[in-house]
PDB file of N, CA and C in Angstrom:
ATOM      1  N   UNK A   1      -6.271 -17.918  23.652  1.00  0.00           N
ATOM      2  CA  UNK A   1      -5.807 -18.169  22.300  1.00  0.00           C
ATOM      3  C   UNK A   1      -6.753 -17.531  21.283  1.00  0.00           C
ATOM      4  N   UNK A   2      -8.113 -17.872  21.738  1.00  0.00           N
ATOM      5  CA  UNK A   2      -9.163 -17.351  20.528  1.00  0.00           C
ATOM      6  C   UNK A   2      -8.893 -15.680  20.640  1.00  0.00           C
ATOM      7  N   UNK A   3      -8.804 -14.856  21.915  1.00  0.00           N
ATOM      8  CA  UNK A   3      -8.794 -13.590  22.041  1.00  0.00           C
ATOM      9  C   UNK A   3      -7.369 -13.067  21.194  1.00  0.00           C
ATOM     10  N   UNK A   4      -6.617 -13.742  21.036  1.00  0.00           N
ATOM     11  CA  UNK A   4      -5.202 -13.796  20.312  1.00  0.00           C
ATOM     12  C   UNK A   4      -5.414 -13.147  18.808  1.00  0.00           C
ATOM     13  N   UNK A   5      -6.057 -14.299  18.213  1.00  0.00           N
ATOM     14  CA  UNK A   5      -6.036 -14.230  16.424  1.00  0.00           C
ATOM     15  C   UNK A   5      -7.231 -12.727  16.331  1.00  0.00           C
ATOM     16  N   UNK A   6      -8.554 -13.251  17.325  1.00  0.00           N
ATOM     17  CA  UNK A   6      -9.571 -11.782  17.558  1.00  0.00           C
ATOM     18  C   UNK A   6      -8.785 -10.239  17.290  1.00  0.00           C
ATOM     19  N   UNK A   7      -7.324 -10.435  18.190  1.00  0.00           N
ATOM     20  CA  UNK A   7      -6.540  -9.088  18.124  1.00  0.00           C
ATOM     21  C   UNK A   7      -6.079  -8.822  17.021  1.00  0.00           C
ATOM     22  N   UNK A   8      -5.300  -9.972  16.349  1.00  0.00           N
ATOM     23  CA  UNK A   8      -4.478 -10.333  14.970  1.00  0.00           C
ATOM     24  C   UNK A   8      -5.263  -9.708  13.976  1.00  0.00           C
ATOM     25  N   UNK A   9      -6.402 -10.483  13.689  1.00  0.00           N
ATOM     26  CA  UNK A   9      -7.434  -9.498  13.054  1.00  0.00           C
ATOM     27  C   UNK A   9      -8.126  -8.789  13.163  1.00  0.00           C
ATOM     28  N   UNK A  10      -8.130  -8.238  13.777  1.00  0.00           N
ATOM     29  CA  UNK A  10      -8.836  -6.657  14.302  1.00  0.00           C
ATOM     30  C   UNK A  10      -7.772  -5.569  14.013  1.00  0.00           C
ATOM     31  N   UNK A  11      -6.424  -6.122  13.890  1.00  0.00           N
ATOM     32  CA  UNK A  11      -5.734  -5.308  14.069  1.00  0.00           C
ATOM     33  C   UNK A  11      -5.522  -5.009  12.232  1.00  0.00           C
ATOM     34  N   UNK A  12      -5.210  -5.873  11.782  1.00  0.00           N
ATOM     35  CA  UNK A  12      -5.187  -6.656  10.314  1.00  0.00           C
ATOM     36  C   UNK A  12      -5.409  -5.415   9.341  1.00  0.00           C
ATOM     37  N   UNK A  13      -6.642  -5.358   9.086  1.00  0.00           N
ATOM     38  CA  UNK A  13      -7.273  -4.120   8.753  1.00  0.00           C
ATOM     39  C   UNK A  13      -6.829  -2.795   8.490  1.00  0.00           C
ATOM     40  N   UNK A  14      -6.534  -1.926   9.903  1.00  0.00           N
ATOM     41  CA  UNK A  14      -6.370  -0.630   9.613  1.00  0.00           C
ATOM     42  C   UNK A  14      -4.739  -0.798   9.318  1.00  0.00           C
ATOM     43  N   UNK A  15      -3.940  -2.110   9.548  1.00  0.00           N
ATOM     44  CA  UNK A  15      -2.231  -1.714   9.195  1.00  0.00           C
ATOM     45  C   UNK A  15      -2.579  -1.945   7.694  1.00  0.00           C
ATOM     46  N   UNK A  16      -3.702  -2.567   6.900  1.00  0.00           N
ATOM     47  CA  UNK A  16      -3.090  -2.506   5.735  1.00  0.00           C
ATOM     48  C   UNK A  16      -4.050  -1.345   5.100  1.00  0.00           C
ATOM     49  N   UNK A  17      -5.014  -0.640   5.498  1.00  0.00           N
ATOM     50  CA  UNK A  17      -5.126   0.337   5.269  1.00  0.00           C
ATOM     51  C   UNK A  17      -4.176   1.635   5.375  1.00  0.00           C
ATOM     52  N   UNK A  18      -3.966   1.377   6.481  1.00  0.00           N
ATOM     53  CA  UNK A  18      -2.318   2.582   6.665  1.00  0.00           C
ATOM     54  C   UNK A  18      -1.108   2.342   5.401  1.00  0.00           C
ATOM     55  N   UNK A  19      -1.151   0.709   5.393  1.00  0.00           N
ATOM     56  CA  UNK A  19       0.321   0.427   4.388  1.00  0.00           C
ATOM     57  C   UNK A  19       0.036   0.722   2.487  1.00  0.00           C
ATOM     58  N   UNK A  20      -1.743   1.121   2.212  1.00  0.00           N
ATOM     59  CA  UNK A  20      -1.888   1.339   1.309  1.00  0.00           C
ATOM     60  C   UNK A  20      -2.059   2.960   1.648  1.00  0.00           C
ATOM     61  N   UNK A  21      -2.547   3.507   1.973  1.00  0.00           N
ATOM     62  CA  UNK A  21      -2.041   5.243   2.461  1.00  0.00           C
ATOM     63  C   UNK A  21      -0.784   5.176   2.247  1.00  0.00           C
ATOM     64  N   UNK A  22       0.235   4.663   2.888  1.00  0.00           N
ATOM     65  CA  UNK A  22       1.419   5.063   2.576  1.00  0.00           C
ATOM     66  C   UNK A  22       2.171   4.903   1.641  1.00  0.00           C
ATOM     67  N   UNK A  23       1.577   4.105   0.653  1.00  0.00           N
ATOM     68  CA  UNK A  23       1.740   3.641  -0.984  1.00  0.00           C
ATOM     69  C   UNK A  23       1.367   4.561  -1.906  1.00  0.00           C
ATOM     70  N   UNK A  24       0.265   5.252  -0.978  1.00  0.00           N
ATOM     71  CA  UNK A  24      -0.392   6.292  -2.160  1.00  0.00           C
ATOM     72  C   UNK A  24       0.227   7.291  -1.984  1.00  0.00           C
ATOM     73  N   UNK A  25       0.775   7.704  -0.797  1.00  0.00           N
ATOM     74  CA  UNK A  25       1.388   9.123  -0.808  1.00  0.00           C
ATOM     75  C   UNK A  25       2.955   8.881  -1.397  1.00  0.00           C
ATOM     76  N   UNK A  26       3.751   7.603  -0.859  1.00  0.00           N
ATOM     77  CA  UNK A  26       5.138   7.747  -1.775  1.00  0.00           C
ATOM     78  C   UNK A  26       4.676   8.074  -3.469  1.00  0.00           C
ATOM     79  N   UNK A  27       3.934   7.042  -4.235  1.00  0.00           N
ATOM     80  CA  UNK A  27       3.489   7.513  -5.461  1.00  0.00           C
ATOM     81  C   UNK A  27       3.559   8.979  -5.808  1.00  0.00           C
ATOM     82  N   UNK A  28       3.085   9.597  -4.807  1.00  0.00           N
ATOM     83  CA  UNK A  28       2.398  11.087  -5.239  1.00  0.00           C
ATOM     84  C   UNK A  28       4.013  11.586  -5.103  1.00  0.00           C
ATOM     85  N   UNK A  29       4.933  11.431  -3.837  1.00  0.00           N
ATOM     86  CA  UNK A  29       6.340  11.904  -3.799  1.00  0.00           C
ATOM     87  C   UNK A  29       6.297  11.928  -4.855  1.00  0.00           C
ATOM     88  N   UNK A  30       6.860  10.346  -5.527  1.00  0.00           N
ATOM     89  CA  UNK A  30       7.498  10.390  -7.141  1.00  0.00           C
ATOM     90  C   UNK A  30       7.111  11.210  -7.925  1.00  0.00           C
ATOM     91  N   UNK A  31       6.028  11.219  -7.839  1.00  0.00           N
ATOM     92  CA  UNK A  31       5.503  12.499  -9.348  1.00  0.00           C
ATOM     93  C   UNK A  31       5.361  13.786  -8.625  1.00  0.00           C
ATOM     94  N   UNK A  32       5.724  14.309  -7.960  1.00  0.00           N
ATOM     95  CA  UNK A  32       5.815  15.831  -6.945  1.00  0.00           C
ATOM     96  C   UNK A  32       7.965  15.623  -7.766  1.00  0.00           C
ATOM     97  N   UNK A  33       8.224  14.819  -7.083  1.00  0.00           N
ATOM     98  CA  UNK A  33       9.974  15.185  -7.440  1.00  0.00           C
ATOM     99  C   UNK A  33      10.312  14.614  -9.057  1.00  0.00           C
ATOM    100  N   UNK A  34       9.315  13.923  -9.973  1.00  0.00           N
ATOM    101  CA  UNK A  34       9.662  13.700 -11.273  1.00  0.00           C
ATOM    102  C   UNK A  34      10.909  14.786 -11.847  1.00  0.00           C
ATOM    103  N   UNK A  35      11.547  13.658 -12.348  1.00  0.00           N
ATOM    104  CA  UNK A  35      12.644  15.191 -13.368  1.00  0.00           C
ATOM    105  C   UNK A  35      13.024  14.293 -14.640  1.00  0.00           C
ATOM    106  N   UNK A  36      12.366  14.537 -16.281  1.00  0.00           N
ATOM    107  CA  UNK A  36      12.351  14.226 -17.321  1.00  0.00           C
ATOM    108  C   UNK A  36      13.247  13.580 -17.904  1.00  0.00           C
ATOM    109  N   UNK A  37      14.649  14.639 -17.307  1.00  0.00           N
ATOM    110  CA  UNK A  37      15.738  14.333 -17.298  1.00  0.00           C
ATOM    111  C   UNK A  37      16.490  13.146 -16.861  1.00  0.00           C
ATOM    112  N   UNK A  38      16.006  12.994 -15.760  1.00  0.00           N
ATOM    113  CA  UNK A  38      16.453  11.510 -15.210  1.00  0.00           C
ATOM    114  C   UNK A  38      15.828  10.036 -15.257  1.00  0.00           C
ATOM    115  N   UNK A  39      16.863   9.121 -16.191  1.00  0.00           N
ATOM    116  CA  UNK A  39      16.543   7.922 -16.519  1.00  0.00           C
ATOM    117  C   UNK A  39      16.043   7.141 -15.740  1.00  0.00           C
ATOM    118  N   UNK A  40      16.336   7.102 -14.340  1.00  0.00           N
ATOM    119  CA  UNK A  40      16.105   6.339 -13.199  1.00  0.00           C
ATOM    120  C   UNK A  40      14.939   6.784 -12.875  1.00  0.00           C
ATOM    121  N   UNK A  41      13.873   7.481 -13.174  1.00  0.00           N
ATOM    122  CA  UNK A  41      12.551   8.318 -12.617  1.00  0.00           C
ATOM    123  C   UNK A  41      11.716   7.142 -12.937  1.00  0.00           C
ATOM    124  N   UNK A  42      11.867   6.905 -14.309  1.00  0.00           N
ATOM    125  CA  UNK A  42      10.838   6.036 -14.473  1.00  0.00           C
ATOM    126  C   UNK A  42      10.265   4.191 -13.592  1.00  0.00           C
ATOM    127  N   UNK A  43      11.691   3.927 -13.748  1.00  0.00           N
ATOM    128  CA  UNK A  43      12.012   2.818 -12.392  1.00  0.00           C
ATOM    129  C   UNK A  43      11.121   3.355 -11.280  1.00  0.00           C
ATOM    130  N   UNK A  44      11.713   4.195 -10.429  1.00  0.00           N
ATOM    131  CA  UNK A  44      11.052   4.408  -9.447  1.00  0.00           C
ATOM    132  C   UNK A  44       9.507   4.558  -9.362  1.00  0.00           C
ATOM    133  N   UNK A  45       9.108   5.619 -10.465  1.00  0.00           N
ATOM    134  CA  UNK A  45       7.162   5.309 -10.814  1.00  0.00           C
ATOM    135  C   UNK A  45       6.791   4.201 -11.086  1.00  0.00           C
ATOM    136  N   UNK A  46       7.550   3.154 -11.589  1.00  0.00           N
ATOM    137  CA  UNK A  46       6.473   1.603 -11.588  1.00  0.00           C
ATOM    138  C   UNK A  46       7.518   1.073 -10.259  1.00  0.00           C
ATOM    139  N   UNK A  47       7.760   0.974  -9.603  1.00  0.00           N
ATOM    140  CA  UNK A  47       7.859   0.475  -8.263  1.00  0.00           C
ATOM    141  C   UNK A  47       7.286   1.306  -7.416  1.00  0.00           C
ATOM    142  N   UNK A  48       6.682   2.708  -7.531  1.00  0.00           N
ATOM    143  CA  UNK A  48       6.220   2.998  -6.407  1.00  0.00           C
ATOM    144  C   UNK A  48       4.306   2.400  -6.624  1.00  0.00           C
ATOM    145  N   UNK A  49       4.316   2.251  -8.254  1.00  0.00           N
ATOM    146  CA  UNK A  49       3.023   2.288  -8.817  1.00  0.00           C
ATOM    147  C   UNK A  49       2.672   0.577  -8.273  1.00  0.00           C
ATOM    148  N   UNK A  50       3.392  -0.132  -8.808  1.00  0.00           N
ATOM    149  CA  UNK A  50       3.345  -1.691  -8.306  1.00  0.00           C
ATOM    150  C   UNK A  50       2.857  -1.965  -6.805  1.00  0.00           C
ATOM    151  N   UNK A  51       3.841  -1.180  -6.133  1.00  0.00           N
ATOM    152  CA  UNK A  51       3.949  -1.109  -4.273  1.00  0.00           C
ATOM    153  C   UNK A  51       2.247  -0.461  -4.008  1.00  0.00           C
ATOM    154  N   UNK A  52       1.646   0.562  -4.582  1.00  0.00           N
ATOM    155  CA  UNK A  52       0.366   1.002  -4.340  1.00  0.00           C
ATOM    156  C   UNK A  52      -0.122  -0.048  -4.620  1.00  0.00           C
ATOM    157  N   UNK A  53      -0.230  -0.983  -6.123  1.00  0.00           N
ATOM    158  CA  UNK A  53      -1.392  -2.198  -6.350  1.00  0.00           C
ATOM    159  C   UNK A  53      -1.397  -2.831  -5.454  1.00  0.00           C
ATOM    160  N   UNK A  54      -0.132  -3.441  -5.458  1.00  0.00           N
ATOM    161  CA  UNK A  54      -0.242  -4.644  -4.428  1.00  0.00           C
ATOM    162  C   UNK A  54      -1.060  -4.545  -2.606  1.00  0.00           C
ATOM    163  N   UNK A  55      -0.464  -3.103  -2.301  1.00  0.00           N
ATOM    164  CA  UNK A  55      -1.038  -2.779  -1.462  1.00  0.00           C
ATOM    165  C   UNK A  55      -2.560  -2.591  -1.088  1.00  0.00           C
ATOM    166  N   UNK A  56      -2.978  -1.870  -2.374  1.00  0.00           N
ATOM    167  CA  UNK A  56      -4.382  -1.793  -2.394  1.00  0.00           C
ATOM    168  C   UNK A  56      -4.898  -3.261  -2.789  1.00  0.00           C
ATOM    169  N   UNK A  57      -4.647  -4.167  -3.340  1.00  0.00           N
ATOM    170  CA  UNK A  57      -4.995  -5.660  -3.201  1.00  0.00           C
ATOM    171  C   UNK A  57      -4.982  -6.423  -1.924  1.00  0.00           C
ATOM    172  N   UNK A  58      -3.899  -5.963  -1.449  1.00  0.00           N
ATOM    173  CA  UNK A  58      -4.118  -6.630   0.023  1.00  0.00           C
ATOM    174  C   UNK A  58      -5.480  -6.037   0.650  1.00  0.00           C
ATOM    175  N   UNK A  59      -5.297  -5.071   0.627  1.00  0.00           N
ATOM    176  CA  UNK A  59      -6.339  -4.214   1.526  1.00  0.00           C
ATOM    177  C   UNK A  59      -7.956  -4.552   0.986  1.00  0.00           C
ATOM    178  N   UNK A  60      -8.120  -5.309  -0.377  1.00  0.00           N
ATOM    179  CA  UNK A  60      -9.470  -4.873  -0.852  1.00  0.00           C
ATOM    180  C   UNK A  60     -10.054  -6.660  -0.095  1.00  0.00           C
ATOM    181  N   UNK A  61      -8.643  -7.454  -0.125  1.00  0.00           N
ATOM    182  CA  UNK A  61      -8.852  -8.640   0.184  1.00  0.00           C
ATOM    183  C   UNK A  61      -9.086  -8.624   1.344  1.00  0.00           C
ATOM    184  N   UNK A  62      -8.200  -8.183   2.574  1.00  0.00           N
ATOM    185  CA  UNK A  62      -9.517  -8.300   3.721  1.00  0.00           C
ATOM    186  C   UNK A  62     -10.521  -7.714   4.127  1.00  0.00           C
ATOM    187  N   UNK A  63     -10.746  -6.905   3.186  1.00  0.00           N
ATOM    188  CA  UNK A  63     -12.140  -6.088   3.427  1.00  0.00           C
ATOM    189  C   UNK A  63     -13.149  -6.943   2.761  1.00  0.00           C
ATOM    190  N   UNK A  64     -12.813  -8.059   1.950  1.00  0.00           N
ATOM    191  CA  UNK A  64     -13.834  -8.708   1.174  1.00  0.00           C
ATOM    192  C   UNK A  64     -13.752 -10.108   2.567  1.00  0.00           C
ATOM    193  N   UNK A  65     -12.599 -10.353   2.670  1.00  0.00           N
ATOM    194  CA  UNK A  65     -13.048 -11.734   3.801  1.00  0.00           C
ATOM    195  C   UNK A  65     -13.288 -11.515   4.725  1.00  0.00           C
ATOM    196  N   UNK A  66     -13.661 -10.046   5.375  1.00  0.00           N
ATOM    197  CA  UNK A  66     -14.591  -9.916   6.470  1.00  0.00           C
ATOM    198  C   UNK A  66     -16.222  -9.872   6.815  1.00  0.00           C
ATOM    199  N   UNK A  67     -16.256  -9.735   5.093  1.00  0.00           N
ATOM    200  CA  UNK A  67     -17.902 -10.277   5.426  1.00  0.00           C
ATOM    201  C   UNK A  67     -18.420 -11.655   4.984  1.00  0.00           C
TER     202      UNK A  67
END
């Protein structure tokens, strides 16, 4: 059981490092395909911008409750 949660969190870590990488690069999509023109652009930059915070919050949080 103890070797269980050991895995859980060990593992913990690099998925939310990966899930904030992959927050940062959709972001970068959005502003690589921006078009001025389209009303809906902006929606998508604060949801992709939100999806990076949150992500990078998760991530800063277990890097802080591991020590």
């Amino acid at each position: 059981m103890i070797c269980g949660l050991f895995e859980i969190e060990h593992n913990r870590l690099p998925a939310l490092a990966q899930e904030y990488e992959l927050a940062k690069e959709h972001k970068r999509e959005v502003l690589r395909h921006s078009d001025a023109r389209n009303p809906d652009h902006q929606r998508r930059f604060s949801d992709a911008q939100e999806r990076e915070e949150a992500a990078r919050e998760r991530y800063v949080a277990a890097l802080v409750s591991r020590e």
